[in-house]
C-alpha atoms as a PDB file:
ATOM      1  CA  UNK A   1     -75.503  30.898  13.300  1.00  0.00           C
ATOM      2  CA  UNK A   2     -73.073  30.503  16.160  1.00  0.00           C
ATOM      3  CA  UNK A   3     -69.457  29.221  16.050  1.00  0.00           C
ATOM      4  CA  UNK A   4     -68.257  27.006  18.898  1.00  0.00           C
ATOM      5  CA  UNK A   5     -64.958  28.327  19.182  1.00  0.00           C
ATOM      6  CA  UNK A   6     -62.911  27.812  22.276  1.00  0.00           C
ATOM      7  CA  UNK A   7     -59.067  29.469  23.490  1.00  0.00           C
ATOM      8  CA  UNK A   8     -56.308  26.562  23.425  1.00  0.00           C
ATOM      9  CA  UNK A   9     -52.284  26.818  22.918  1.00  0.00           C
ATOM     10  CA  UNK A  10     -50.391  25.904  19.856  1.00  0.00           C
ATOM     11  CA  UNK A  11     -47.316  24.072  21.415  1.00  0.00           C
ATOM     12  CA  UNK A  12     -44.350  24.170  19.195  1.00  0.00           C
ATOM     13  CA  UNK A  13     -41.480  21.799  19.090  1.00  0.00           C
ATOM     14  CA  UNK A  14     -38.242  21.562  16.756  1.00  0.00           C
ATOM     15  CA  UNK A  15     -35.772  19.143  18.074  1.00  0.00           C
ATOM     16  CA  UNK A  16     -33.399  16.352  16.622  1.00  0.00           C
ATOM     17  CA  UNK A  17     -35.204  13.857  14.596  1.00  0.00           C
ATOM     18  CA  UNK A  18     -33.177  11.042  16.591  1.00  0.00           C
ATOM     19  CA  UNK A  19     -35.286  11.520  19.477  1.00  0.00           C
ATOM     20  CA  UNK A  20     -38.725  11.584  17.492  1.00  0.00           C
ATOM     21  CA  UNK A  21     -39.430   7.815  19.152  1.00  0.00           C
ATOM     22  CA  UNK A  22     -39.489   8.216  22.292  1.00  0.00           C
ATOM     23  CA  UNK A  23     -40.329  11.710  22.268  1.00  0.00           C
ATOM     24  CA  UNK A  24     -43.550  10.293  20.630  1.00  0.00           C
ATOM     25  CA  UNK A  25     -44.350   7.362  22.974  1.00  0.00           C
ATOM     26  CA  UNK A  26     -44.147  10.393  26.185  1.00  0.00           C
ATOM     27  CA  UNK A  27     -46.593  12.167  24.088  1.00  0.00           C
ATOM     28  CA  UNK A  28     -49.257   9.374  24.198  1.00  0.00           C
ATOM     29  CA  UNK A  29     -48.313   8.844  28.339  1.00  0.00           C
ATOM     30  CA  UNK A  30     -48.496  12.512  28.976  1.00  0.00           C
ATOM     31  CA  UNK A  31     -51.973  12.058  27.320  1.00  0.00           C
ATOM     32  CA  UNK A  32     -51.558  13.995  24.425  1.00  0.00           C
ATOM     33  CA  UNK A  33     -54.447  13.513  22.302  1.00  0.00           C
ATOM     34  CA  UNK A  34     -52.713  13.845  18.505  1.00  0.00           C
ATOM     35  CA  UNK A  35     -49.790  15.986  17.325  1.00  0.00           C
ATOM     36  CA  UNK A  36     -48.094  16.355  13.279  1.00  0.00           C
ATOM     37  CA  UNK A  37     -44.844  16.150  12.577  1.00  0.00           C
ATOM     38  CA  UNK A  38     -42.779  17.150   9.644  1.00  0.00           C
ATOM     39  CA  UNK A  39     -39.371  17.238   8.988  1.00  0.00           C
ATOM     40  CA  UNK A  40     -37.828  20.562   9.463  1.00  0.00           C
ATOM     41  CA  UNK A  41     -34.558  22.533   8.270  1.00  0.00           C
ATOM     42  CA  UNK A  42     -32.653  25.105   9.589  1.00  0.00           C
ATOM     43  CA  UNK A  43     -30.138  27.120  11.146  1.00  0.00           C
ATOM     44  CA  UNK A  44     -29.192  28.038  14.859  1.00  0.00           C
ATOM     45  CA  UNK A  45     -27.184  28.324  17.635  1.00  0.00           C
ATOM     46  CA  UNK A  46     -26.117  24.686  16.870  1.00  0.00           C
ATOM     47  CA  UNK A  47     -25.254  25.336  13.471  1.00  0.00           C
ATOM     48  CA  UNK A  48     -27.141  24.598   9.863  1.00  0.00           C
ATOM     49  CA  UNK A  49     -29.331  21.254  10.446  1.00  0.00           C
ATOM     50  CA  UNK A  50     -30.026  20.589   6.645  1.00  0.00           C
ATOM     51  CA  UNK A  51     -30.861  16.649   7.199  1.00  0.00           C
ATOM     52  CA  UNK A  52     -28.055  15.684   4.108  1.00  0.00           C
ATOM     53  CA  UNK A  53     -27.647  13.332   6.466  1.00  0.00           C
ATOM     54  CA  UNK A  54     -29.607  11.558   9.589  1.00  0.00           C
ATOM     55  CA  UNK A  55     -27.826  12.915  12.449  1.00  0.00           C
ATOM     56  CA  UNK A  56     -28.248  16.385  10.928  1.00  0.00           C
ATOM     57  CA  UNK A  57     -32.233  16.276  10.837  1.00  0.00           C
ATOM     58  CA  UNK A  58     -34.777  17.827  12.450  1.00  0.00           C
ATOM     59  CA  UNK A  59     -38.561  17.230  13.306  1.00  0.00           C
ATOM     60  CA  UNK A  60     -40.987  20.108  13.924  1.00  0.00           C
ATOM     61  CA  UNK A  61     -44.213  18.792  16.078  1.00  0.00           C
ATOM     62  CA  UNK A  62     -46.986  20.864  17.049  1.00  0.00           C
ATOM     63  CA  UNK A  63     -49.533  20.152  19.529  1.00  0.00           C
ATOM     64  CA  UNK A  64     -52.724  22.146  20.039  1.00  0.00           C
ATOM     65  CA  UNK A  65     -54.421  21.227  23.553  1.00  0.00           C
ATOM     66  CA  UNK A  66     -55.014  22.942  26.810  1.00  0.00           C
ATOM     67  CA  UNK A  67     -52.821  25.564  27.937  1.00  0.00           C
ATOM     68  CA  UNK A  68     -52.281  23.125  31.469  1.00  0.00           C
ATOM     69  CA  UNK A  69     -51.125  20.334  29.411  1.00  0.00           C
ATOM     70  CA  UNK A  70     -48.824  22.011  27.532  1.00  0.00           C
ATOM     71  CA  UNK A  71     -47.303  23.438  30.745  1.00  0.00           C
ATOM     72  CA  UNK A  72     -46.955  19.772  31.524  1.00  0.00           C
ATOM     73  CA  UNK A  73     -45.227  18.647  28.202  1.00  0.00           C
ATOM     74  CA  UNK A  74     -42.986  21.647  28.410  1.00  0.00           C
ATOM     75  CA  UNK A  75     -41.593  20.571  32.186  1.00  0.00           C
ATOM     76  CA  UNK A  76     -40.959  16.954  31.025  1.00  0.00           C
ATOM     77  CA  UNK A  77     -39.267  18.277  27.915  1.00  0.00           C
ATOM     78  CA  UNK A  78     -37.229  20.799  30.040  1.00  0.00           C
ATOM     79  CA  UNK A  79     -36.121  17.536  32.550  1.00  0.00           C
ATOM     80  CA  UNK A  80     -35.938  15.107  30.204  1.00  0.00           C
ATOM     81  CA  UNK A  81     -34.632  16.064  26.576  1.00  0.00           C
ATOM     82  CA  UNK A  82     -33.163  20.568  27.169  1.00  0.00           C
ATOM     83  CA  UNK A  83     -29.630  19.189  28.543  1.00  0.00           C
ATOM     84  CA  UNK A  84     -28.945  15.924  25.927  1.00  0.00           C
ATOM     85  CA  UNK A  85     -30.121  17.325  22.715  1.00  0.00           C
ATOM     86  CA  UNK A  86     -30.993  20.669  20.341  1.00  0.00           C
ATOM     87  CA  UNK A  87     -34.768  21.874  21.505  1.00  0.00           C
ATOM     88  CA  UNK A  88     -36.506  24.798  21.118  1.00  0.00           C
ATOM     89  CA  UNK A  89     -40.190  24.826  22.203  1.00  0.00           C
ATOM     90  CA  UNK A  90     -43.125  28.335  21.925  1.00  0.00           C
ATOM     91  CA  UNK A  91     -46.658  28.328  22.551  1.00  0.00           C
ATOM     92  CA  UNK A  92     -49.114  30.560  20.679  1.00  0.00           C
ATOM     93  CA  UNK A  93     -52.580  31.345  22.214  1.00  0.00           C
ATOM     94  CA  UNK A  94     -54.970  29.999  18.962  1.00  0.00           C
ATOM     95  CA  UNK A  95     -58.446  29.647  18.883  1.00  0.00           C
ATOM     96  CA  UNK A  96     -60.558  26.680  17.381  1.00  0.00           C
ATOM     97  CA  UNK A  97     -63.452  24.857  16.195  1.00  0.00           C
ATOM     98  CA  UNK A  98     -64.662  21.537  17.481  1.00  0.00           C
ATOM     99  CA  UNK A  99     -63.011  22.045  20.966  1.00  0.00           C
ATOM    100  CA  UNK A 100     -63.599  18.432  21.736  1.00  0.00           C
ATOM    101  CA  UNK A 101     -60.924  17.254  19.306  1.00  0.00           C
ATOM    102  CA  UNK A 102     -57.890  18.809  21.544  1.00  0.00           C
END
């Protein structure tokens, strides 16, 4: 029995959950086909994020899809969100099933 399996990138995202909106809504116009998010804790550069309160939370979103949309998402996220707010962003090569999904 053979697999369709297929190379795509993980995109990863972990940013301020106060952006999560609109962050979302460029998603679907960058045609992103589906994403998760969860809520994400940590420390960094910026400090502890431990979401004790709203202004101290974090998302973390990940995005499989094809390695030239990804470059895509990660220009708009450099020009639109790197200067304004706390962003860090990695791709992994993965591989999957059901290709057609991302």
């Amino acid at each position: 029995m053979s697999l369709e399996i297929e190379k795509r990138v993980l995109l990863t995202l972990v940013t301020e959950a106060v952006v999560e909106q609109s962050l979302l809504a460029d998603l679907d116009r960058l045609g992103l086909r589906g994403y998760t998010v969860t809520n994400a804790r940590g420390r960094g550069n910026r400090g502890v994020r431990d979401a004790a309160w709203d202004e101290a939370a974090n998302i973390r979103v990940e995005i499989v899809c094809k390695r030239d949309l990804a470059e895509l998402l990660l220009a708009h996220l450099r020009d639109h969100y790197y200067a304004n707010y706390a962003m860090i962003t990695f791709l992994h090569e993965v591989e999957v099933m059901r290709p057609e999904k991302f």
